[in-house]
N, C-alpha and C. Protein backbone atom coordinates (compact mmCIF):
# COMPACT_ATOMS: atom_id res chain seq x y z
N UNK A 1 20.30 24.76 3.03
CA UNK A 1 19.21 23.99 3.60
C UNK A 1 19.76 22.73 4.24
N UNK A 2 19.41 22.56 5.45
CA UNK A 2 19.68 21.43 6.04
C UNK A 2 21.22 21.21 6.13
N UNK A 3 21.92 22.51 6.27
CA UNK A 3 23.49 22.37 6.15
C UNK A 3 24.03 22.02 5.00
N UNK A 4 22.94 22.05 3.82
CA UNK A 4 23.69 21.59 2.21
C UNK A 4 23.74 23.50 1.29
N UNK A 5 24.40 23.10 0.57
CA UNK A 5 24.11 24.63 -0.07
C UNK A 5 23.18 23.78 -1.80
N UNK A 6 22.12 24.58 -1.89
CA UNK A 6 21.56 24.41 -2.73
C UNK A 6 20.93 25.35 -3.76
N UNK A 7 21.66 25.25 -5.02
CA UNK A 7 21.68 25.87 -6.09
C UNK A 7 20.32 26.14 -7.24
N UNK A 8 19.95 26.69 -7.89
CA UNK A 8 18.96 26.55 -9.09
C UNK A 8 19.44 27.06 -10.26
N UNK A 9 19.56 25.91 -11.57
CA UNK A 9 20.52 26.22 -12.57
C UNK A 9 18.81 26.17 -13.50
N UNK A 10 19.12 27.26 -14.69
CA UNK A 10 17.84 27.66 -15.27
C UNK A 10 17.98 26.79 -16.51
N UNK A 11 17.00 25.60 -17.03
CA UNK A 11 17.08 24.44 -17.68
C UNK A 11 16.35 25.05 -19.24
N UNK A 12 15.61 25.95 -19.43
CA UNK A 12 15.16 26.38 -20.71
C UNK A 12 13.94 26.37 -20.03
N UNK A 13 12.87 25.16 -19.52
CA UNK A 13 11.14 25.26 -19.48
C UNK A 13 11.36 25.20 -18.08
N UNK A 14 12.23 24.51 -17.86
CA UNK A 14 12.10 24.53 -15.73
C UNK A 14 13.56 24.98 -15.30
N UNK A 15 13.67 25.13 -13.67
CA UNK A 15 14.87 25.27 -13.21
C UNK A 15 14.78 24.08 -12.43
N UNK A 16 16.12 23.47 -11.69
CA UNK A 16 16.49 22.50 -11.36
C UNK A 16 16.93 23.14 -9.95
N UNK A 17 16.41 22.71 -9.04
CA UNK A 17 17.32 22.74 -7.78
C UNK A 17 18.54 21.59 -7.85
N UNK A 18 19.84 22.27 -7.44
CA UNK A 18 20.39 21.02 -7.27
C UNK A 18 21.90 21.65 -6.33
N UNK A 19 22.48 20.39 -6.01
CA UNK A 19 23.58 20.46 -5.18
C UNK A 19 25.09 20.13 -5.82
N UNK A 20 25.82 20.87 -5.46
CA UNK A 20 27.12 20.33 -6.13
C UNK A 20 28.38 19.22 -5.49
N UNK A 21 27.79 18.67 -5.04
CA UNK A 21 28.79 17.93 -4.43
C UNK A 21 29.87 17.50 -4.60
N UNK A 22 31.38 18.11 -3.65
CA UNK A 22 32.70 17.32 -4.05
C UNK A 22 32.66 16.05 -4.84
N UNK A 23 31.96 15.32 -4.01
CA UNK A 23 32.37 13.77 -4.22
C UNK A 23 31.09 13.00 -4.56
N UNK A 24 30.62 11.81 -4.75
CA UNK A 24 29.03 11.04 -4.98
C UNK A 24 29.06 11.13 -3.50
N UNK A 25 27.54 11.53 -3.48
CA UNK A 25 27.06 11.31 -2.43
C UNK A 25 26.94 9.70 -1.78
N UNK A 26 27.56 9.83 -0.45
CA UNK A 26 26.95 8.28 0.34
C UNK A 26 25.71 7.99 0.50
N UNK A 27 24.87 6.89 -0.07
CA UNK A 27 24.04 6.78 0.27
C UNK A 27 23.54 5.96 1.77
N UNK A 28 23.14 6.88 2.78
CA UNK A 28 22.65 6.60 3.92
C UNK A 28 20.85 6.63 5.06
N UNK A 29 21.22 6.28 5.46
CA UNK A 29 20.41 6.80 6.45
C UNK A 29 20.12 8.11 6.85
N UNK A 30 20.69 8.86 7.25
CA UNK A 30 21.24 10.43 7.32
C UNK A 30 21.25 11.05 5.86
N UNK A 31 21.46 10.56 4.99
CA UNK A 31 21.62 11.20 3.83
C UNK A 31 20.67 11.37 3.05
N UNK A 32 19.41 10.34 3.58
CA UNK A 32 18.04 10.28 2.56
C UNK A 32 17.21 11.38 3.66
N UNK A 33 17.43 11.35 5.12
CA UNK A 33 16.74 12.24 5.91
C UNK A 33 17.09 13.28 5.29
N UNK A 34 18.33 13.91 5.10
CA UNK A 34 18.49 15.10 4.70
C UNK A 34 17.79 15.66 3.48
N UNK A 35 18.21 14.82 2.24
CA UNK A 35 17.43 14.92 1.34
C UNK A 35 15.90 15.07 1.23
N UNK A 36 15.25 14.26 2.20
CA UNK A 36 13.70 14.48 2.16
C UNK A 36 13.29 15.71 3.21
N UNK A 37 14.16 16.36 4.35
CA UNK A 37 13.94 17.56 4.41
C UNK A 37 14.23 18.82 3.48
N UNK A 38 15.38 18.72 2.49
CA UNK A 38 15.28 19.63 1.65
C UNK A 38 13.96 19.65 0.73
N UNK A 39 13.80 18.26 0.31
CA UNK A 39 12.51 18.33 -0.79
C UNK A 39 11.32 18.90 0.03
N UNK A 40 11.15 18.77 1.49
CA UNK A 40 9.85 19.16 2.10
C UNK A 40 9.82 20.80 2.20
N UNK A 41 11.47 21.42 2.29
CA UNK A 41 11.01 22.73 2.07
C UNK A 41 11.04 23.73 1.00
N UNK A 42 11.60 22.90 -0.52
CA UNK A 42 11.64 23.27 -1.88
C UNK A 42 10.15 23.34 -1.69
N UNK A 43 9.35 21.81 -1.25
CA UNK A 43 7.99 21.67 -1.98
C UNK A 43 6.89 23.01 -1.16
N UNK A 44 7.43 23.92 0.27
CA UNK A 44 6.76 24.45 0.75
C UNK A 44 6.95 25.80 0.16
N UNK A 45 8.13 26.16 -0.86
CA UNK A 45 8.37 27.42 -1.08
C UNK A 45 7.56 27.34 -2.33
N UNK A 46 7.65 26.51 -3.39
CA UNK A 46 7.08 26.38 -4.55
C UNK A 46 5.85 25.88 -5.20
N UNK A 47 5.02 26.22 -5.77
CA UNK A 47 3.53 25.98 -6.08
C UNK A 47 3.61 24.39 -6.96
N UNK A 48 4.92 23.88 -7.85
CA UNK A 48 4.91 23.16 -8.99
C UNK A 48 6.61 22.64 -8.31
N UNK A 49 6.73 21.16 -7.99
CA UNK A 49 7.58 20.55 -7.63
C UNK A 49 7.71 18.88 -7.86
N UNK A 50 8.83 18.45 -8.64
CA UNK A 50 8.87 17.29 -9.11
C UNK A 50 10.30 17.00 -8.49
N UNK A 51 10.18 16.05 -7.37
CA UNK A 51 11.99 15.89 -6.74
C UNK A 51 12.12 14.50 -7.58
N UNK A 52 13.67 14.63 -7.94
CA UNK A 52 14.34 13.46 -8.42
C UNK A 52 14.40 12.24 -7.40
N UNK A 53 14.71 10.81 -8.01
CA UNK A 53 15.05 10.46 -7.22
C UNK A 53 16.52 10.30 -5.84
N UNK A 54 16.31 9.86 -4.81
CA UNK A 54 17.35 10.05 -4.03
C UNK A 54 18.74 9.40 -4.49
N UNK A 55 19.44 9.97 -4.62
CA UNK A 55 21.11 9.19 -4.69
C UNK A 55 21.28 9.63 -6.18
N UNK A 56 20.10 10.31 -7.20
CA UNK A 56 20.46 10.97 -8.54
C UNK A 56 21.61 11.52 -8.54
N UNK A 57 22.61 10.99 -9.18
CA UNK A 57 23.88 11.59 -10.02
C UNK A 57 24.12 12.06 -10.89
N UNK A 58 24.51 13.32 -11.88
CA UNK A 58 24.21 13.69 -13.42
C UNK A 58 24.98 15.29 -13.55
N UNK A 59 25.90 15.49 -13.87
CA UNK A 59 26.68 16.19 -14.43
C UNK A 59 25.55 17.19 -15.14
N UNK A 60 25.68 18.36 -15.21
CA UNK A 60 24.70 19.54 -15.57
C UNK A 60 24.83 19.46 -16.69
N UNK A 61 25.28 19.18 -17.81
CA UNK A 61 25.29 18.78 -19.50
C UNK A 61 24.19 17.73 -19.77
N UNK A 62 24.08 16.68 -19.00
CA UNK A 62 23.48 15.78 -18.57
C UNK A 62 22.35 15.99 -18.23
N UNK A 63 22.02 16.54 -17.40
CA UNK A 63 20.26 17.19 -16.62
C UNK A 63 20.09 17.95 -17.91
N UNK A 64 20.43 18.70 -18.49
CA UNK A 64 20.06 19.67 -19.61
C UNK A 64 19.38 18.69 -21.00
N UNK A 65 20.31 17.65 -21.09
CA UNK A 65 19.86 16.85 -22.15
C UNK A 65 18.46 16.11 -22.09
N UNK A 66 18.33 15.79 -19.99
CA UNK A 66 16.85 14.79 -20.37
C UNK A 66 16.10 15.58 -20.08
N UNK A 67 16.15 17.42 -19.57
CA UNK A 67 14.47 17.88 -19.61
C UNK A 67 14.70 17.99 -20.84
N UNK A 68 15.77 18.41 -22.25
CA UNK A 68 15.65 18.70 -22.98
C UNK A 68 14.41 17.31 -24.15
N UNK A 69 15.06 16.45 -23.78
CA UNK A 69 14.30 14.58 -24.37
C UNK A 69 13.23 14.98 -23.38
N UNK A 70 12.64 14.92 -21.98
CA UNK A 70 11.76 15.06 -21.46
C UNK A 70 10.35 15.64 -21.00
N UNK A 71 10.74 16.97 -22.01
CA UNK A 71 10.43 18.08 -21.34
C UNK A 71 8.90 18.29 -21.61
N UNK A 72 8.47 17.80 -22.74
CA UNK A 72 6.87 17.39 -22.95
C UNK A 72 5.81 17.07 -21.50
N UNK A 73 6.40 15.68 -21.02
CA UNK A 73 6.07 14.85 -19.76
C UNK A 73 6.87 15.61 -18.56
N UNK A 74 7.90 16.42 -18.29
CA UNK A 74 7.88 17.02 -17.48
C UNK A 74 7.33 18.38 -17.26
N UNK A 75 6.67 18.89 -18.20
CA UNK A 75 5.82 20.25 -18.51
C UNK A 75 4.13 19.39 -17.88
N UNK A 76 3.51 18.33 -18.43
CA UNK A 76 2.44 17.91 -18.12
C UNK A 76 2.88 17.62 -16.86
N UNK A 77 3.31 16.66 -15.96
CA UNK A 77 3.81 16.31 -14.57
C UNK A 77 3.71 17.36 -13.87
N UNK A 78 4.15 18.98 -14.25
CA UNK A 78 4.31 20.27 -13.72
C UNK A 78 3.03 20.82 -13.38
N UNK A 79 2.34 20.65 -14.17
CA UNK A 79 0.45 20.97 -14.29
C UNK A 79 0.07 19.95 -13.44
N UNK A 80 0.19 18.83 -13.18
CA UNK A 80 -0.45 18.05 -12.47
C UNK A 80 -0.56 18.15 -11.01
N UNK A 81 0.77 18.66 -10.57
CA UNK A 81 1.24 18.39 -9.09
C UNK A 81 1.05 19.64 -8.78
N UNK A 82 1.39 21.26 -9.72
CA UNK A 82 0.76 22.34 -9.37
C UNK A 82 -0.42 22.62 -8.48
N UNK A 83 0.23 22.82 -7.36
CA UNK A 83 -0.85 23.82 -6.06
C UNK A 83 -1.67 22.35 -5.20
N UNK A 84 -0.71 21.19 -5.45
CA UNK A 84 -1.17 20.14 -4.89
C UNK A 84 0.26 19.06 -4.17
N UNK A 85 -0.41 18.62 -2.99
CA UNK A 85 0.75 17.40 -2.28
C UNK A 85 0.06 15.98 -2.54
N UNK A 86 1.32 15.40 -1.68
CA UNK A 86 0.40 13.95 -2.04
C UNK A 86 0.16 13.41 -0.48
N UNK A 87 -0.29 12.46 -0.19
CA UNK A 87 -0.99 12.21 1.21
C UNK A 87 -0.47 10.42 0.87
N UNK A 88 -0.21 9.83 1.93
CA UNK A 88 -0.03 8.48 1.20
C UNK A 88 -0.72 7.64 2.24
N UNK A 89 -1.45 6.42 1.83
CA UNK A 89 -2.20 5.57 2.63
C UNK A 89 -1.66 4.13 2.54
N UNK A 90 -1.12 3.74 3.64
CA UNK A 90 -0.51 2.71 3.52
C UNK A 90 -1.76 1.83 4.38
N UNK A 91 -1.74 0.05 2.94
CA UNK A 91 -2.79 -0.58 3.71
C UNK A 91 -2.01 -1.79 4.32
N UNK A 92 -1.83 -2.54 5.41
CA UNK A 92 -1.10 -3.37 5.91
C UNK A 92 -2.16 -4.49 6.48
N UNK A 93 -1.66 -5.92 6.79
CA UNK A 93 -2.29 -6.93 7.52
C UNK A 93 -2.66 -8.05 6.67
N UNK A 94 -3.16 -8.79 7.49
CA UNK A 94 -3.04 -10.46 7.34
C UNK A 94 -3.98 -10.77 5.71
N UNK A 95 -5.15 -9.88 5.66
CA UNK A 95 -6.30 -10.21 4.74
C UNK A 95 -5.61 -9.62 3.21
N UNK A 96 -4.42 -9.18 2.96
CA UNK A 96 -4.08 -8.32 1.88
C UNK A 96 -4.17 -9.78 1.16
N UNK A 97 -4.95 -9.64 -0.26
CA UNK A 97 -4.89 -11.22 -1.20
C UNK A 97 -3.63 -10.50 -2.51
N UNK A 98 -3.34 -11.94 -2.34
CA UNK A 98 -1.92 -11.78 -3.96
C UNK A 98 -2.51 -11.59 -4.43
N UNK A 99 -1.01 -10.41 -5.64
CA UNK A 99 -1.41 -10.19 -6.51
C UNK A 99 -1.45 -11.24 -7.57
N UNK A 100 -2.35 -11.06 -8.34
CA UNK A 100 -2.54 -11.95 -9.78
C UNK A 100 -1.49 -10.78 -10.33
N UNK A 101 -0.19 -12.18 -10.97
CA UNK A 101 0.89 -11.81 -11.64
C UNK A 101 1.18 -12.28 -12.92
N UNK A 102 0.01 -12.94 -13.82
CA UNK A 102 0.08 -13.21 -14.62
C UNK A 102 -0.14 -12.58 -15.64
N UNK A 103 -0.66 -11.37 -15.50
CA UNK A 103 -0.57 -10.09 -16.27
C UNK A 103 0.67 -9.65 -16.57
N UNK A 104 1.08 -9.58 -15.26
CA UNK A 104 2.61 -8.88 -15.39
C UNK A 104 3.95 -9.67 -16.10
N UNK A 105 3.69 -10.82 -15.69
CA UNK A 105 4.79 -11.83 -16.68
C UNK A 105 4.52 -11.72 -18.15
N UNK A 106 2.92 -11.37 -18.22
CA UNK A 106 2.94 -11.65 -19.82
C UNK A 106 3.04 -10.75 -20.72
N UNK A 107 3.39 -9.27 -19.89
CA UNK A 107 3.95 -7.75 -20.55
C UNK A 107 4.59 -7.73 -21.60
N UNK A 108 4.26 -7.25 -22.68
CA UNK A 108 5.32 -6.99 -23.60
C UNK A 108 5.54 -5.89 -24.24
N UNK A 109 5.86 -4.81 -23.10
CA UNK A 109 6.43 -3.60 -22.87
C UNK A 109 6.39 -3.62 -21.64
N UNK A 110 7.11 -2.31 -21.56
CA UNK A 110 7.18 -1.47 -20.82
C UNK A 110 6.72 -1.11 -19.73
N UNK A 111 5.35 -0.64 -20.52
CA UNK A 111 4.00 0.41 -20.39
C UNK A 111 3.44 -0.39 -19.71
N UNK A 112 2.90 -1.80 -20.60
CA UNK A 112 2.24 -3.11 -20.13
C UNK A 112 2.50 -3.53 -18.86
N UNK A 113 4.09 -3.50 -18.44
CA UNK A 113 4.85 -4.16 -17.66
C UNK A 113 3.97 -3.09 -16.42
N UNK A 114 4.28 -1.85 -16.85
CA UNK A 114 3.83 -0.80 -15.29
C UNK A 114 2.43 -0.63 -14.88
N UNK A 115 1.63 -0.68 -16.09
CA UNK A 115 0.19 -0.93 -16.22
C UNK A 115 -0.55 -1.76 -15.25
N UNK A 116 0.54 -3.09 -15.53
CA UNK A 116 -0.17 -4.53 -14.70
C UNK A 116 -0.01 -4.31 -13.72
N UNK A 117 1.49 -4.12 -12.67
CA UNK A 117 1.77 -4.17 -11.71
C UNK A 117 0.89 -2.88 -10.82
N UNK A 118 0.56 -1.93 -11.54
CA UNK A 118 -0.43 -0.83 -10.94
C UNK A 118 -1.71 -1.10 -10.65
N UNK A 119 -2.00 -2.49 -11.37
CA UNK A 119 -3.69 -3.17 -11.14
C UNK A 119 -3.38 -3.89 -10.23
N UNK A 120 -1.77 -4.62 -9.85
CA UNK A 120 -1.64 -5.65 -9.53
C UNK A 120 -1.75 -5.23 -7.88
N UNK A 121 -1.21 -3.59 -7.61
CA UNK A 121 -0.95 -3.48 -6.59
C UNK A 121 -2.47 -3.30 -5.62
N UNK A 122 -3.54 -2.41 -6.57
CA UNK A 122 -4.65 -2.49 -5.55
C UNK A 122 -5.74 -3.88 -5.90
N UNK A 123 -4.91 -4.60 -6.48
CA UNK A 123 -5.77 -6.06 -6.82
C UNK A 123 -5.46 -6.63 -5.14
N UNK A 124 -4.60 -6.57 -4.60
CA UNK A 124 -3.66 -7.02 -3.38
C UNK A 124 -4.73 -6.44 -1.97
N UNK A 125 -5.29 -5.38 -2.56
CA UNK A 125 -6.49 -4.97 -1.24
C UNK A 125 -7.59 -5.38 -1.55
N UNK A 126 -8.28 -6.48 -0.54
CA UNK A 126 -9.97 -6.02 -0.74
C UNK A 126 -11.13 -5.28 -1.12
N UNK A 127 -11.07 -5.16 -2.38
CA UNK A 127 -12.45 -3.96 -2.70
C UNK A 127 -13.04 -3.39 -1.94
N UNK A 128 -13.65 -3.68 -1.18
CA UNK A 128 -14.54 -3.09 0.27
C UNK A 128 -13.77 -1.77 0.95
N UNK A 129 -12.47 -2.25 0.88
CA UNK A 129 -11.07 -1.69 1.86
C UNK A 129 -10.88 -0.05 1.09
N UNK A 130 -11.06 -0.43 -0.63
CA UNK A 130 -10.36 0.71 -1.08
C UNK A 130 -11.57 1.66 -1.53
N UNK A 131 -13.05 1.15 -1.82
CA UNK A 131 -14.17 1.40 -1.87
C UNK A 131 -14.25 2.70 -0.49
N UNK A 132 -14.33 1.83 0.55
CA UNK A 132 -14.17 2.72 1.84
C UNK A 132 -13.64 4.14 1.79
N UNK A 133 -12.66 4.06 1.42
CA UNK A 133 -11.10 5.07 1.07
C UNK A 133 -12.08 5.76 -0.54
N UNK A 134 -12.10 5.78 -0.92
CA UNK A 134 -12.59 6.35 -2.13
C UNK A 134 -13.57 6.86 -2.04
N UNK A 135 -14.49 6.56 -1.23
CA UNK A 135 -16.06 7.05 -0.86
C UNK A 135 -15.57 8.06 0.16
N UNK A 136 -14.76 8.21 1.11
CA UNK A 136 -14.39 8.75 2.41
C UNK A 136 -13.47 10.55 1.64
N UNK A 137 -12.61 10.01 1.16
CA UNK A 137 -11.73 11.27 0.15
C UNK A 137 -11.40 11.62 -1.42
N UNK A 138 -12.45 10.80 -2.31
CA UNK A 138 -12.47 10.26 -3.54
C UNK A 138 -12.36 12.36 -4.05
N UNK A 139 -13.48 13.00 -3.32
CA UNK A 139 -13.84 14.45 -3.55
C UNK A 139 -12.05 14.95 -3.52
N UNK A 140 -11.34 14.80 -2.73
CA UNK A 140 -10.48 15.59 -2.81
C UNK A 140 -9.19 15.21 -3.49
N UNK A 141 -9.09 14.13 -4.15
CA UNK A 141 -8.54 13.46 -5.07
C UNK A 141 -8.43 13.68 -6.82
N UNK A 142 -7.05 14.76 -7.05
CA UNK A 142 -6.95 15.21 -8.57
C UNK A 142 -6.29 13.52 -9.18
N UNK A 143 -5.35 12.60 -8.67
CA UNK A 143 -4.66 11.17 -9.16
C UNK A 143 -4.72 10.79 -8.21
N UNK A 144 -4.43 9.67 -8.47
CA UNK A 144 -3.65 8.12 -7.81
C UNK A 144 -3.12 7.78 -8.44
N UNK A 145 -1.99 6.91 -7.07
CA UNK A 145 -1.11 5.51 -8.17
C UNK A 145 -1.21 4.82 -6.87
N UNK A 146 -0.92 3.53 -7.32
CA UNK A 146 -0.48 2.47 -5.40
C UNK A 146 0.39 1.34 -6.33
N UNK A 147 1.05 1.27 -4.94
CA UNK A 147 2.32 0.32 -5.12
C UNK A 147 2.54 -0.04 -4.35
N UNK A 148 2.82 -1.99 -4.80
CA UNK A 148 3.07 -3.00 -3.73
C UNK A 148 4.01 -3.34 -3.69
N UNK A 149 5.52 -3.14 -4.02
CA UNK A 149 6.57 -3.48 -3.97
C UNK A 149 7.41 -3.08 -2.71
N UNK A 150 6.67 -2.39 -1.63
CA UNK A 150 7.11 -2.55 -0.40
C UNK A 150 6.88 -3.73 0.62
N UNK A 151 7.87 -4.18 1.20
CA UNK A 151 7.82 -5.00 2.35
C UNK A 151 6.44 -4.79 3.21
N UNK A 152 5.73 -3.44 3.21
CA UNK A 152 5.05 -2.97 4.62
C UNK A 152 3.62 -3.14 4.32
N UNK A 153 3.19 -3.58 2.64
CA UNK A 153 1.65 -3.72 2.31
C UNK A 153 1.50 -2.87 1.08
N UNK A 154 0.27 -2.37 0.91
CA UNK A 154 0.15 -1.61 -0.27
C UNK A 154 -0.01 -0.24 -0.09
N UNK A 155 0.76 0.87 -1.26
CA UNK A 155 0.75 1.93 -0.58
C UNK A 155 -0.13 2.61 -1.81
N UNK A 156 -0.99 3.71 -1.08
CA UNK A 156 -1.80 3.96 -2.44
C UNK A 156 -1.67 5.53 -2.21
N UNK A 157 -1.08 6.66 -3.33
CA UNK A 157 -0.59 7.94 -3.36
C UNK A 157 -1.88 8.58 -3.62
N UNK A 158 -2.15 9.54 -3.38
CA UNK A 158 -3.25 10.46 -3.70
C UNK A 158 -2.74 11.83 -3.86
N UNK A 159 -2.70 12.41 -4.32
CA UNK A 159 -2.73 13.86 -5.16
C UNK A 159 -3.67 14.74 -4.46
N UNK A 160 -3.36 15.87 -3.87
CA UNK A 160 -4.76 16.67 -3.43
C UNK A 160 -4.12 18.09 -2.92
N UNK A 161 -5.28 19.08 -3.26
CA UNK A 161 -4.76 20.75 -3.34
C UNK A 161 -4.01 20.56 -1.97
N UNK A 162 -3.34 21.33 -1.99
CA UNK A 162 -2.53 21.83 -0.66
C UNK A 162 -4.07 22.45 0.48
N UNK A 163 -4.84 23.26 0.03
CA UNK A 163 -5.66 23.31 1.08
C UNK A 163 -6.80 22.20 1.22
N UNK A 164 -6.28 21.44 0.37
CA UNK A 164 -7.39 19.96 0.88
C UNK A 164 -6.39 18.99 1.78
N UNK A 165 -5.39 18.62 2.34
CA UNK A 165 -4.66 18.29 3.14
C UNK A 165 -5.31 17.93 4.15
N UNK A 166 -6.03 18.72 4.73
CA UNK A 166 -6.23 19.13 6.66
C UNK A 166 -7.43 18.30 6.39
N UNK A 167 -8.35 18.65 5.57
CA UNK A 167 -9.97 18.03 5.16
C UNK A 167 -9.71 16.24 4.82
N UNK A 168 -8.54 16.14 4.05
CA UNK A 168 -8.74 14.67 3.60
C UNK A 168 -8.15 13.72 4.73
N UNK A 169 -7.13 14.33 5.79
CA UNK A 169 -7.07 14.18 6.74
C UNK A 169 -8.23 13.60 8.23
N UNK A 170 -8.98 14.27 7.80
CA UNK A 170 -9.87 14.64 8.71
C UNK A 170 -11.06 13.64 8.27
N UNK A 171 -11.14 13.65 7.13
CA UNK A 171 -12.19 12.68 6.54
C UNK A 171 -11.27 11.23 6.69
N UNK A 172 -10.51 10.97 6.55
CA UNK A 172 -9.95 9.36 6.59
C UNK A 172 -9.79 9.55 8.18
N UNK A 173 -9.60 10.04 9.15
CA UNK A 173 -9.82 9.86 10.55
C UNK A 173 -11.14 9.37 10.67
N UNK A 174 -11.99 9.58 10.39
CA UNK A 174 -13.37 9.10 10.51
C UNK A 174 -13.81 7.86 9.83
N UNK A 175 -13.15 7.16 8.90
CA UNK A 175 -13.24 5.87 8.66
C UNK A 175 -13.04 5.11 9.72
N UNK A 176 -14.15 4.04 9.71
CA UNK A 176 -13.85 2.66 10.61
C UNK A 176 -12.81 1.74 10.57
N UNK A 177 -12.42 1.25 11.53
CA UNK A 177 -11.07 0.74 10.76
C UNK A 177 -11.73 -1.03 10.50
N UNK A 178 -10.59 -1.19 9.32
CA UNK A 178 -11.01 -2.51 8.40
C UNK A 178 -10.97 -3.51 9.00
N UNK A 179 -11.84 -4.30 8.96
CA UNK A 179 -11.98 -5.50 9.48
C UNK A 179 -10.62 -6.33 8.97
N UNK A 180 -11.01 -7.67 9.68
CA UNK A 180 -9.68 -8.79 9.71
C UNK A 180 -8.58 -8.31 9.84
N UNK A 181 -7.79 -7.51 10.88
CA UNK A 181 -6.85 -7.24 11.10
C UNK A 181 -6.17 -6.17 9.98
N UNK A 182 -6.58 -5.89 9.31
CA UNK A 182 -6.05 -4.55 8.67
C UNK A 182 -5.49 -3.59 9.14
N UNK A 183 -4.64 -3.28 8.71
CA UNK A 183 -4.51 -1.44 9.58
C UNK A 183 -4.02 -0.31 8.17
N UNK A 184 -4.54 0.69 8.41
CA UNK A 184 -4.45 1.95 7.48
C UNK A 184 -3.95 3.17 8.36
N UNK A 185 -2.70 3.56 7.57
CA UNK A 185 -2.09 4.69 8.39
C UNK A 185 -1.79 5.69 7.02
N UNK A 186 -2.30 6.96 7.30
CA UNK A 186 -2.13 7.77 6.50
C UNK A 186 -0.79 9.02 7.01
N UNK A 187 -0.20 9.54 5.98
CA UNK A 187 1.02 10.21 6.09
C UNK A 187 0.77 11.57 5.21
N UNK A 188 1.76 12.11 5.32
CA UNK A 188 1.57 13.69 4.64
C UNK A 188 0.99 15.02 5.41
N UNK A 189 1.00 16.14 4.33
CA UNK A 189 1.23 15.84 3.35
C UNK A 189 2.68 16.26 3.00
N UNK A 190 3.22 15.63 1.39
CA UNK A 190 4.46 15.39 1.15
C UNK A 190 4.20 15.93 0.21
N UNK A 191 5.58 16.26 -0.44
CA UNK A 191 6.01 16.57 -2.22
C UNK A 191 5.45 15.78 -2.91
N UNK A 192 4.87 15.52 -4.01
CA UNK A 192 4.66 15.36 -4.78
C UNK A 192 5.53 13.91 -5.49
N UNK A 193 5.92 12.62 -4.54
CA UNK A 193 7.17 12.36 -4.78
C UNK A 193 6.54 11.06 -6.04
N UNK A 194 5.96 10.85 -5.42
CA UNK A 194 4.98 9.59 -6.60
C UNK A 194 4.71 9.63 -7.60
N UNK A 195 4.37 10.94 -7.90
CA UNK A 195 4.13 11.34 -9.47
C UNK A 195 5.13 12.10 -10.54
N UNK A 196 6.32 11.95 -10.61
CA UNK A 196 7.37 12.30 -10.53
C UNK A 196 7.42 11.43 -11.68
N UNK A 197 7.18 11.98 -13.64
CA UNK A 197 7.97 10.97 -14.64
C UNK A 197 8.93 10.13 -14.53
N UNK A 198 9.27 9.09 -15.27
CA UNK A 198 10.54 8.30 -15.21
C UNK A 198 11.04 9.51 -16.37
N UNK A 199 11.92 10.09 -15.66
CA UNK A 199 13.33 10.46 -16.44
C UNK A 199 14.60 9.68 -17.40
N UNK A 200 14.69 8.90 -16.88
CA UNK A 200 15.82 8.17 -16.97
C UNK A 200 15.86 7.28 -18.08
């Protein structure tokens, strides 16, 4: 695929696509394109797809050990994303309000820590904005997550059957676009890349 040769080693509850590479991979420009065309056509052959992250390194003794620690949350993750992509809505412009981060400083975990910053990220859009968006494709929506830790605004993931794609598409084309300089650009659909356990 994509000029890589790509393998599937059988893990006990899942198989693993993976690549063997001479050397660590460079991480590039070219190298994440490649990678996200392989994941786009793993995710078109297969009903249930969870891609690692990009530049993942791990010796096959290694991958065996964390579905083996994992494999609970990567069995549920498997059910989730089953016979579904994700669509992503990125919200951008002048009116996005900070996040209230005083949640997040005052975490004490983990959980807490990811919890906050997940309120924190659609705290960052106008209610009205995401109200809109929720009333418009809320129907074709199995999850969400959104995250503001990009430079470009807030990005909010949605989950939805593979034949709801074209429809949720079609329904966020028909939203008005947001006042005060906002802009909303929707993408997909993609793998499943958002909902993807922390492994690690």
């Amino acid at each position: 695929m994509s000029g890589r040769r790509v393998e599937f080693v059988d893990l006990g509850p899942v198989c693993a696509a993976v690549e063997r590479p001479g050397e660590d991979p460079a991480a590039s420009e070219d190298a994440l394109r490649r990678q996200h065309a392989i994941v786009c056509r793993l995710g078109d052959r297969f009903e249930a797809l969870l891609p690692a992250r990009f530049g993942t390194v791990v010796d096959i003794g290694e991958l065996r050990r964390i579905v083996a620690l994992r494999a609970e949350a990567i069995g549920r993750a498997l059910e989730l994303v089953r016979g579904r992509v994700q669509m992503t809505v990125r919200i951008a412009g002048a009116l996005l309000e900070p996040a209230a981060d005083s949640a997040i400083r005052a975490a004490a975990s983990g959980t807490e820590y990811l919890r906050a910053r997940r309120a924190a990220a659609t705290a960052r859009v106008p209610a009205a904005v995401l109200a809109r968006i929720e009333s418009a494709v809320g129907r074709f929506v199995a999850a969400s997550r959104a995250d503001d830790s990009g430079a470009r605004g807030v990005a909010v993931y949605h989950l939805v059957g593979r034949d709801h794609a074209e429809p949720y598409r079609a329904a966020m084309s028909e939203l008005p676009p947001p006042a005060g300089g906002l802009t909303i650009r929707v993408s997909g659909p993609w793998p499943p890349f958002a909902f993807v356990p922390e492994l690690w």
